[in-house]
PDB file of N, CA and C in Angstrom:
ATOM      1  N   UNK A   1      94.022  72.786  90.281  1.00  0.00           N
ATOM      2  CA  UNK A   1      94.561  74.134  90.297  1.00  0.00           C
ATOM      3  C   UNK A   1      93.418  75.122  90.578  1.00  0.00           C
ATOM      4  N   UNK A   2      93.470  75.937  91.824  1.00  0.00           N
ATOM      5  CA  UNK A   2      92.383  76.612  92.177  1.00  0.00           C
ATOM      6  C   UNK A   2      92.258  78.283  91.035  1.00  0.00           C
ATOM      7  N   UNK A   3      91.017  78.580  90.920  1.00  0.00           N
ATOM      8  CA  UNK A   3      91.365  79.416  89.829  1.00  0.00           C
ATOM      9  C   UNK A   3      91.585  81.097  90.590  1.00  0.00           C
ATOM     10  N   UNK A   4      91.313  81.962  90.067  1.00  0.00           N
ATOM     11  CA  UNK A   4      91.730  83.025  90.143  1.00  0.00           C
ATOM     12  C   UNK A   4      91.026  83.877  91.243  1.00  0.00           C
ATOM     13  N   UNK A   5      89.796  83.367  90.942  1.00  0.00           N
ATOM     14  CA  UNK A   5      89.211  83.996  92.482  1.00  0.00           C
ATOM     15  C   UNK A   5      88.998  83.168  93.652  1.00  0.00           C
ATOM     16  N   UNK A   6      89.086  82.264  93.319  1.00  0.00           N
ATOM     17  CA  UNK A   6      89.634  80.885  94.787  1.00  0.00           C
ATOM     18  C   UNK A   6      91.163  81.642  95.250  1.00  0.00           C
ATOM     19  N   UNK A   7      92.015  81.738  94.450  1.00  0.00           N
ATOM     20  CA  UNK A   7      93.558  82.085  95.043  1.00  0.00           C
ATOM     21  C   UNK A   7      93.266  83.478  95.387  1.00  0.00           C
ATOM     22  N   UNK A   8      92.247  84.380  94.884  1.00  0.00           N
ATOM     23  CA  UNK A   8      92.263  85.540  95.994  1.00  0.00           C
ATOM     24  C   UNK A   8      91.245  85.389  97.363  1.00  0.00           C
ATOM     25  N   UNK A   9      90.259  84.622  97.243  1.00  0.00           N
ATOM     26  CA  UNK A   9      89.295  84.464  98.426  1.00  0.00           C
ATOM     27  C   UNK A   9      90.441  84.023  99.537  1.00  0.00           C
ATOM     28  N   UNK A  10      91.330  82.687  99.054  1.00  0.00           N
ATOM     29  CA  UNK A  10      92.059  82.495 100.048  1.00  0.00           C
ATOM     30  C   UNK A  10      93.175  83.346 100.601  1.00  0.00           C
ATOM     31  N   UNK A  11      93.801  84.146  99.706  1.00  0.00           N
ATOM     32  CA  UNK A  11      94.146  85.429 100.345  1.00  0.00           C
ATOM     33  C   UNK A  11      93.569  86.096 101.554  1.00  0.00           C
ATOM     34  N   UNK A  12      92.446  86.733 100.637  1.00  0.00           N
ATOM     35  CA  UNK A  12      91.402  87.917 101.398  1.00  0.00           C
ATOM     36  C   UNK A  12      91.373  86.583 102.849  1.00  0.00           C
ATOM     37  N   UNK A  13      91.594  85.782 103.357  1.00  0.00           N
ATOM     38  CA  UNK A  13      91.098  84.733 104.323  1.00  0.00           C
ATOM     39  C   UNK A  13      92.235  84.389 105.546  1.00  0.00           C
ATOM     40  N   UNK A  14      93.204  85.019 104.937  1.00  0.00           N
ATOM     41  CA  UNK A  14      94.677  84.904 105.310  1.00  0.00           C
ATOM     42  C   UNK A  14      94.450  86.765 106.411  1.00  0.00           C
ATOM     43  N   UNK A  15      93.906  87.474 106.072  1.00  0.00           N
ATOM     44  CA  UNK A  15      94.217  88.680 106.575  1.00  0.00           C
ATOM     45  C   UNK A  15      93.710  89.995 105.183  1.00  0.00           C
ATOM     46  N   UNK A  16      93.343  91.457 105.675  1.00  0.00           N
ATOM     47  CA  UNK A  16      92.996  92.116 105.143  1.00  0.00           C
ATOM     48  C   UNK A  16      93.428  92.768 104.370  1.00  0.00           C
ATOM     49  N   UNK A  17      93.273  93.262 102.793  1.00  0.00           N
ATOM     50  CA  UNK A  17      93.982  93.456 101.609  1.00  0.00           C
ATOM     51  C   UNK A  17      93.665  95.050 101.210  1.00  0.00           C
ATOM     52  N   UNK A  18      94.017  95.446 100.437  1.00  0.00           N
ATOM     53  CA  UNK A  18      94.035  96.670  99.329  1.00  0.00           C
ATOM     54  C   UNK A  18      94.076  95.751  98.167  1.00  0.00           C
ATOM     55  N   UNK A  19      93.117  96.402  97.067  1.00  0.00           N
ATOM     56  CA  UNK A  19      93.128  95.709  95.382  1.00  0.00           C
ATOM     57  C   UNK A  19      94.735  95.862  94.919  1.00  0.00           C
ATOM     58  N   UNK A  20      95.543  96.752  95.422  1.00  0.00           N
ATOM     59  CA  UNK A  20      96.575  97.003  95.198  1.00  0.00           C
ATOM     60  C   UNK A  20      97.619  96.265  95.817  1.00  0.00           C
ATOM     61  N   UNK A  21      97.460  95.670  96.599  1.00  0.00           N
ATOM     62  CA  UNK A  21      98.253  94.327  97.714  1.00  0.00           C
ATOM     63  C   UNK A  21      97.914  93.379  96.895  1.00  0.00           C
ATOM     64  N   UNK A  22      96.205  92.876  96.423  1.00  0.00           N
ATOM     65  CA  UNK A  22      95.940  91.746  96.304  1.00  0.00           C
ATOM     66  C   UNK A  22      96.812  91.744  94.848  1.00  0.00           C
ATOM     67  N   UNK A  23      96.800  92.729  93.933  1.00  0.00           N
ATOM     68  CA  UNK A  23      97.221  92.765  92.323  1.00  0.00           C
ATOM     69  C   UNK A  23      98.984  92.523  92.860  1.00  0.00           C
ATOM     70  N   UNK A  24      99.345  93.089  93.351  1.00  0.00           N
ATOM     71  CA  UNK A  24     101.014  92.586  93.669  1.00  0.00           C
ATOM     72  C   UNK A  24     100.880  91.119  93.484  1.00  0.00           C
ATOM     73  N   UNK A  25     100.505  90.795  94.806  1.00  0.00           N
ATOM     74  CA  UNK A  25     100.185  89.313  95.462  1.00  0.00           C
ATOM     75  C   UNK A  25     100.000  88.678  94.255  1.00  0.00           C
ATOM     76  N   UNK A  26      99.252  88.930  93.585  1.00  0.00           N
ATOM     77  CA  UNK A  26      98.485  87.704  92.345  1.00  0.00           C
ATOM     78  C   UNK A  26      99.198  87.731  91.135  1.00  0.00           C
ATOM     79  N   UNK A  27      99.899  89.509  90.447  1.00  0.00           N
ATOM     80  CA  UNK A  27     100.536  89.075  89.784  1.00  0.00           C
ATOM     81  C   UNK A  27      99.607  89.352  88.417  1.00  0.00           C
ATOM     82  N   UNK A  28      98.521  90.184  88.567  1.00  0.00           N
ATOM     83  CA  UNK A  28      97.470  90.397  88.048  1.00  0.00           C
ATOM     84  C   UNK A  28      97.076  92.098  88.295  1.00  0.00           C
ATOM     85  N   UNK A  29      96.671  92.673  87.302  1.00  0.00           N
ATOM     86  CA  UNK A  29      96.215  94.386  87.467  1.00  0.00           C
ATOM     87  C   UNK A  29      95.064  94.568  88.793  1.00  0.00           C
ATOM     88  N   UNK A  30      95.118  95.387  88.757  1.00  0.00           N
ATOM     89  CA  UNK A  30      94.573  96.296  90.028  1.00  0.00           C
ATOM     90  C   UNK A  30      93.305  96.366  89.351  1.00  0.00           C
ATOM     91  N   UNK A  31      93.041  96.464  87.954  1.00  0.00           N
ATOM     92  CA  UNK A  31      91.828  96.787  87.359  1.00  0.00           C
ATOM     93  C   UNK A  31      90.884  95.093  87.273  1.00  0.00           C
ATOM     94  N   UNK A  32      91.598  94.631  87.194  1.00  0.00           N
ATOM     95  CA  UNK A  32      91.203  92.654  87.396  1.00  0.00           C
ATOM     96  C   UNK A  32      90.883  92.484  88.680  1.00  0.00           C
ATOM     97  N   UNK A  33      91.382  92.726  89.919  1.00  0.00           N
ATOM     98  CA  UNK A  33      91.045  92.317  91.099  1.00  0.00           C
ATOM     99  C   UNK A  33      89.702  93.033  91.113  1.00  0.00           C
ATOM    100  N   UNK A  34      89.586  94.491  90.822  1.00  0.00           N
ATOM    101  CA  UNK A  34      88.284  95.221  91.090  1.00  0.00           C
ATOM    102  C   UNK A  34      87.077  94.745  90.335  1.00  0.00           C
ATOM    103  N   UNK A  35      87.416  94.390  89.620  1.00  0.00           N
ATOM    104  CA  UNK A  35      86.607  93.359  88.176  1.00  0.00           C
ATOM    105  C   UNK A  35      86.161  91.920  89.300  1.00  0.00           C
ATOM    106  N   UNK A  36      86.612  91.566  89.519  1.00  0.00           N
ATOM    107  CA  UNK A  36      86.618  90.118  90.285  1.00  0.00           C
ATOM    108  C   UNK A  36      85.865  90.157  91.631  1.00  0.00           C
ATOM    109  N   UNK A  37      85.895  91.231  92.357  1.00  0.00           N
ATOM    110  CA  UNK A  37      85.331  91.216  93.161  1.00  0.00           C
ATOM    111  C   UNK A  37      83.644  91.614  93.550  1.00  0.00           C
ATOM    112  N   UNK A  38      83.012  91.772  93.132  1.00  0.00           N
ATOM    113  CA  UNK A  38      81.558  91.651  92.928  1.00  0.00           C
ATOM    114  C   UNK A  38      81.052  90.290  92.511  1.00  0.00           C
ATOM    115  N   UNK A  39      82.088  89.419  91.829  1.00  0.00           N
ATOM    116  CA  UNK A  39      81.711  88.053  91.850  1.00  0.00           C
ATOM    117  C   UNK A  39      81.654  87.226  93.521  1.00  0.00           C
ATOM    118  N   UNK A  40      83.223  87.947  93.890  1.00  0.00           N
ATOM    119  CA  UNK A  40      83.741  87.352  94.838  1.00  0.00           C
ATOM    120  C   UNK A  40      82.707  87.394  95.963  1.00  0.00           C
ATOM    121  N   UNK A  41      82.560  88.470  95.954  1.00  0.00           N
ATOM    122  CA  UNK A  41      81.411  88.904  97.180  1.00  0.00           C
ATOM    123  C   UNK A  41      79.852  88.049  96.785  1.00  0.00           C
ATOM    124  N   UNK A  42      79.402  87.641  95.743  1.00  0.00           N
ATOM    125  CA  UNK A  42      77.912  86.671  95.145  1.00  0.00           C
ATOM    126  C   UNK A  42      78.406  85.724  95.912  1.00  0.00           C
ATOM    127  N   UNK A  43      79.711  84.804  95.774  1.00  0.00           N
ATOM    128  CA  UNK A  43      80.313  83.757  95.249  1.00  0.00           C
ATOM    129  C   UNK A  43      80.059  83.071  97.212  1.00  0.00           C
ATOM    130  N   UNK A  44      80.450  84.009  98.096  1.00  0.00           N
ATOM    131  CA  UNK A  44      80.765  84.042  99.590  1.00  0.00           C
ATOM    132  C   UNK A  44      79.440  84.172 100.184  1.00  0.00           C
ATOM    133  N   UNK A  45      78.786  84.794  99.871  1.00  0.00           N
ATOM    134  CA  UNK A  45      77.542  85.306 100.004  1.00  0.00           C
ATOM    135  C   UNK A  45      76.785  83.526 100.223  1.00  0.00           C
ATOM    136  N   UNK A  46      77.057  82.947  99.119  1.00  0.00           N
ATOM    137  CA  UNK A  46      76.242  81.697  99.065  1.00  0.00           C
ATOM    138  C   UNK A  46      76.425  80.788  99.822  1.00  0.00           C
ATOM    139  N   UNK A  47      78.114  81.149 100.317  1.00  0.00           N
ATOM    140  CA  UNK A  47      78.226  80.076 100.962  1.00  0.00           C
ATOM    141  C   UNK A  47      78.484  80.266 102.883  1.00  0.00           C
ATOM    142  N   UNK A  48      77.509  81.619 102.933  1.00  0.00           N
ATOM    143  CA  UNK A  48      77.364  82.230 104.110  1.00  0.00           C
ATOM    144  C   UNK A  48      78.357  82.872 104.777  1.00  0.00           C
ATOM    145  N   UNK A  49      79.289  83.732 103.836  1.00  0.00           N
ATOM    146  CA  UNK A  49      80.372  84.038 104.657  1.00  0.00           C
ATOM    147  C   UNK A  49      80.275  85.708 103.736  1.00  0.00           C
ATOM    148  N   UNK A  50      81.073  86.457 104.323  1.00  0.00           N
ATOM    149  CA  UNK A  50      80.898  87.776 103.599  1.00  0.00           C
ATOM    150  C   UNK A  50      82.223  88.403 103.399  1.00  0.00           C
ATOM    151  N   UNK A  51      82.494  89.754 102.091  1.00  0.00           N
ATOM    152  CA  UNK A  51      83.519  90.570 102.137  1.00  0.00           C
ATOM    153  C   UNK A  51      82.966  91.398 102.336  1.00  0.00           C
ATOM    154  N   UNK A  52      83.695  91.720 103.648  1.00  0.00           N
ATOM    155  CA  UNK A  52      83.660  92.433 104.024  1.00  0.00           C
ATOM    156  C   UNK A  52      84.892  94.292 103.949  1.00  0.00           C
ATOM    157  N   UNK A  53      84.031  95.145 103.627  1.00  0.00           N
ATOM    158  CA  UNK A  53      84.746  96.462 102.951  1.00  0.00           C
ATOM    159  C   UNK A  53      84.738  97.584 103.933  1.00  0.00           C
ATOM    160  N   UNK A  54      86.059  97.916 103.891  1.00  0.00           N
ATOM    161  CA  UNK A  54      86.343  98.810 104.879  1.00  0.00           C
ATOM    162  C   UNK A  54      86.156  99.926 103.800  1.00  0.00           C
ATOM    163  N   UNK A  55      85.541 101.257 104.033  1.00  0.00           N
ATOM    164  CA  UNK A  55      85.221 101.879 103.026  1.00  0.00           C
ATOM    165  C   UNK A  55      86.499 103.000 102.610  1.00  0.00           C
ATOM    166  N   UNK A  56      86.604 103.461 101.467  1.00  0.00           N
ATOM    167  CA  UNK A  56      87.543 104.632 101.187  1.00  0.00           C
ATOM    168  C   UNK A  56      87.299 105.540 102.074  1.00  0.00           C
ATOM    169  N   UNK A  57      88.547 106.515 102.039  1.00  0.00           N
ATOM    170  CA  UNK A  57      88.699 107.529 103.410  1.00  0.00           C
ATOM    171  C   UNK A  57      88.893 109.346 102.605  1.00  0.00           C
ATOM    172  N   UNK A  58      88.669 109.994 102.869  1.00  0.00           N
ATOM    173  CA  UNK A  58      89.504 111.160 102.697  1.00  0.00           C
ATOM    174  C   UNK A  58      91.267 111.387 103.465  1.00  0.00           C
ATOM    175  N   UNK A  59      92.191 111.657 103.033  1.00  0.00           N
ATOM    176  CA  UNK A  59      93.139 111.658 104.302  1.00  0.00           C
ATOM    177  C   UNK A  59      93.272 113.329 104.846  1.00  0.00           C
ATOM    178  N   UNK A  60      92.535 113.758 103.533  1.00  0.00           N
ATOM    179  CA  UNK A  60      92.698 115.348 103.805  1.00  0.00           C
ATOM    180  C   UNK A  60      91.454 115.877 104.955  1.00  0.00           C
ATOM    181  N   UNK A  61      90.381 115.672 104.784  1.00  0.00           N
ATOM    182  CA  UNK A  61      89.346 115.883 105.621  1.00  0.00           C
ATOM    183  C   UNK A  61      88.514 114.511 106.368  1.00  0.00           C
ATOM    184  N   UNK A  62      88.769 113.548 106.138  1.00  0.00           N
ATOM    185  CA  UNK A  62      88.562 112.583 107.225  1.00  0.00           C
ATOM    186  C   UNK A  62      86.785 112.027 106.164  1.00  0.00           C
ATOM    187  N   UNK A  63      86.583 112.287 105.168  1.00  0.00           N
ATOM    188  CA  UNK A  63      85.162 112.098 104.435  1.00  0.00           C
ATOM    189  C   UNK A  63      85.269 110.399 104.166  1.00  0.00           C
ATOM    190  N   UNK A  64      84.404 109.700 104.926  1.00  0.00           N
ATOM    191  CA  UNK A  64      84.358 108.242 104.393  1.00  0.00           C
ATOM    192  C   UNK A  64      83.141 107.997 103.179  1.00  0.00           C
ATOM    193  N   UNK A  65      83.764 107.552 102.521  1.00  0.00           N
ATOM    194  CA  UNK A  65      82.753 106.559 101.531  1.00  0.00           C
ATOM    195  C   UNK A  65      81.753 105.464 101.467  1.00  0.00           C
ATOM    196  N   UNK A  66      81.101 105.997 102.518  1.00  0.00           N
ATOM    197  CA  UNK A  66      80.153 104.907 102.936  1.00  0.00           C
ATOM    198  C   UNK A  66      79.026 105.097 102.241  1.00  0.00           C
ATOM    199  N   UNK A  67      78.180 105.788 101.284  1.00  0.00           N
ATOM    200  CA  UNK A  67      76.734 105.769 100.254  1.00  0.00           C
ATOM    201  C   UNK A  67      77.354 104.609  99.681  1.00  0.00           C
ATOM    202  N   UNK A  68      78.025 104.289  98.731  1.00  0.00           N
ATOM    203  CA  UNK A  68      77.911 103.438  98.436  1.00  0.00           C
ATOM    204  C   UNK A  68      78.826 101.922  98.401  1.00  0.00           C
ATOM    205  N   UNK A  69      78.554 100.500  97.809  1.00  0.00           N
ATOM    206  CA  UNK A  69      79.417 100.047  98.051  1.00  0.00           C
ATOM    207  C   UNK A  69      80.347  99.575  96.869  1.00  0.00           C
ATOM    208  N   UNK A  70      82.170 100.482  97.366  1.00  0.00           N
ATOM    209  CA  UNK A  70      82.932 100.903  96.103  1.00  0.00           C
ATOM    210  C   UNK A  70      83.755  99.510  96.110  1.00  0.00           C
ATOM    211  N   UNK A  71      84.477  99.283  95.259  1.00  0.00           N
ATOM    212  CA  UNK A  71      85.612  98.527  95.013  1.00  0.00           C
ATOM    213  C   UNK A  71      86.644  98.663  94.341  1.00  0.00           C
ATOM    214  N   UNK A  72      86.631  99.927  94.077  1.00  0.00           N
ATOM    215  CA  UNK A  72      87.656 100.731  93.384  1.00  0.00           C
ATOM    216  C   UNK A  72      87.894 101.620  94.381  1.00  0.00           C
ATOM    217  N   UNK A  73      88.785 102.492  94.316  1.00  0.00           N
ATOM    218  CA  UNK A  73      89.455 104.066  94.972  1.00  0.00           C
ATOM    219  C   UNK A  73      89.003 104.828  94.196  1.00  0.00           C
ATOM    220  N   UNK A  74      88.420 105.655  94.959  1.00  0.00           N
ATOM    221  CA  UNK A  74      87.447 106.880  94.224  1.00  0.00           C
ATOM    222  C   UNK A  74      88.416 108.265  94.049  1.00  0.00           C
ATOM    223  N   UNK A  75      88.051 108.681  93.022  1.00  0.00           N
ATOM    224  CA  UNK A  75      89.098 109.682  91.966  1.00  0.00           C
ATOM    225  C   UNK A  75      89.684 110.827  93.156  1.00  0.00           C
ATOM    226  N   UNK A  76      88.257 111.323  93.624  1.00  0.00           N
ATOM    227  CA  UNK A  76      88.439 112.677  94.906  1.00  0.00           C
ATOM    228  C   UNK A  76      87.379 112.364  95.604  1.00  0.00           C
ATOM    229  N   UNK A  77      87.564 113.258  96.538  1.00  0.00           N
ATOM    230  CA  UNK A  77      87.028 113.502  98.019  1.00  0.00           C
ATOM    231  C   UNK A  77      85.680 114.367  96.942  1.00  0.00           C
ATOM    232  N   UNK A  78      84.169 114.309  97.256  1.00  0.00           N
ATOM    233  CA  UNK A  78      83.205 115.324  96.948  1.00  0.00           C
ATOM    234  C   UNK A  78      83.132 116.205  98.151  1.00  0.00           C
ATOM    235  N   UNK A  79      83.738 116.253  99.412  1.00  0.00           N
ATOM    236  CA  UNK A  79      83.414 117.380 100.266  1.00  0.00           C
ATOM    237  C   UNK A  79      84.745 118.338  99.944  1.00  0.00           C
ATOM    238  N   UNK A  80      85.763 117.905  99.906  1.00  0.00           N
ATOM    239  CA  UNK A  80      86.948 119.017  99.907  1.00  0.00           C
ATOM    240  C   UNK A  80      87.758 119.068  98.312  1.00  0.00           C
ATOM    241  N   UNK A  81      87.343 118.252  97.434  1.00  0.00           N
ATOM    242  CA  UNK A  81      88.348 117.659  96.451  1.00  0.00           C
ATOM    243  C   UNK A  81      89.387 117.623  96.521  1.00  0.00           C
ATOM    244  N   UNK A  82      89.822 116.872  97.310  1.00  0.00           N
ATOM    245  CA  UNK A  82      91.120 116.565  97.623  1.00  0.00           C
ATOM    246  C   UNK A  82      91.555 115.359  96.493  1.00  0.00           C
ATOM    247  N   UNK A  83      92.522 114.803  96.047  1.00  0.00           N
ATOM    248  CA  UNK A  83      92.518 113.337  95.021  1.00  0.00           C
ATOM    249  C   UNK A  83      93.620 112.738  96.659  1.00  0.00           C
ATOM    250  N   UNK A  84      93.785 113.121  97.705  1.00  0.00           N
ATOM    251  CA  UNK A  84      94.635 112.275  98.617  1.00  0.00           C
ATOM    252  C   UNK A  84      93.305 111.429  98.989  1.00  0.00           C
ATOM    253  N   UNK A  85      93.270 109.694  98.925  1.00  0.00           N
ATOM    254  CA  UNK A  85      92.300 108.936  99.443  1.00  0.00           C
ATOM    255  C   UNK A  85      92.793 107.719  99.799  1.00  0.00           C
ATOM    256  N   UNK A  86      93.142 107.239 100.616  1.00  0.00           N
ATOM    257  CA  UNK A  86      92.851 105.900 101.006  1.00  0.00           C
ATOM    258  C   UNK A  86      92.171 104.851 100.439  1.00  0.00           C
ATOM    259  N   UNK A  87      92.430 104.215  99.872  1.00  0.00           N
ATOM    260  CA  UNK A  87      91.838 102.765  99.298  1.00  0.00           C
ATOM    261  C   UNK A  87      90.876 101.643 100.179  1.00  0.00           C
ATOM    262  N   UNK A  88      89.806 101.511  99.323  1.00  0.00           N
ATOM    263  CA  UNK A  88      88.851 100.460 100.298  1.00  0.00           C
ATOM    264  C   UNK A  88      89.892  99.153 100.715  1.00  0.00           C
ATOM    265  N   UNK A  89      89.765  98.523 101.791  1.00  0.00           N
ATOM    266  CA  UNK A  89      90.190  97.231 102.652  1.00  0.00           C
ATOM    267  C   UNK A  89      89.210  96.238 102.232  1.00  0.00           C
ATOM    268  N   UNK A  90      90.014  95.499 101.641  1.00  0.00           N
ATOM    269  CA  UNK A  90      88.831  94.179 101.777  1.00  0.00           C
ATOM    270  C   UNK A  90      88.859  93.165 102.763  1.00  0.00           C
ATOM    271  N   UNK A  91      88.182  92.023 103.053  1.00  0.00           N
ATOM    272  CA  UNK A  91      88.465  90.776 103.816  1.00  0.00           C
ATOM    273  C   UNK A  91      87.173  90.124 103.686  1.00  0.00           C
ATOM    274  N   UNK A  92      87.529  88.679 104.183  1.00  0.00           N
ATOM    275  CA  UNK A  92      86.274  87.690 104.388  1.00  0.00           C
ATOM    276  C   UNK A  92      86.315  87.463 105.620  1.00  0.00           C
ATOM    277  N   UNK A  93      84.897  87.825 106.470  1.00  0.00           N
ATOM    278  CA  UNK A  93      84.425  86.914 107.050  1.00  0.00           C
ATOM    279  C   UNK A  93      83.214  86.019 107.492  1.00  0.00           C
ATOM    280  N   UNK A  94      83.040  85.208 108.430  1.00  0.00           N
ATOM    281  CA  UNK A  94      82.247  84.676 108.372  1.00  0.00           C
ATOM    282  C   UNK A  94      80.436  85.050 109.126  1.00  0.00           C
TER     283      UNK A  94
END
């Protein structure tokens, strides 16, 4: 029985996710997938393959989240404070 971050790697492997797709999908909180993934990303890393993160967006002013690297959805926008944001994309590849 593959465990919990094996059944999301193979997800994330299937095509590109939201923590909020993958937590449907799994059946598991949104706050667990974000938890899980900083492993996930060590875990891939080793075995030469990467997750790869599409970064959070502004939808109001177009501000990407690229300083740093998030895995959560960030509260607001710091250029406009907007709270409308787009959620980071995850995926694996190689």
């Amino acid at each position: 029985m593959p465990t919990v971050r094996e059944r999301l790697i193979a997800i994330l492997e299937s095509g590109p996710r939201t923590a909020r797709a993958l937590s449907s999908q799994m059946g598991i909180t949104e706050k667990d997938v974000v938890d899980h993934m900083p492993h996930i990303d060590r875990s891939l890393a080793a075995k030469g393959r990467r997750l790869e993160i599409t970064p959070a967006a502004c939808r109001t002013c177009g501000f990407t989240f690229t300083s740093k690297r998030r895995y959560n959805r960030p509260s607001r926008c710091p250029r406009c404070r907007s709270e409308r944001t787009d959620p980071p994309v995850f995926s694996v590849t190689r």
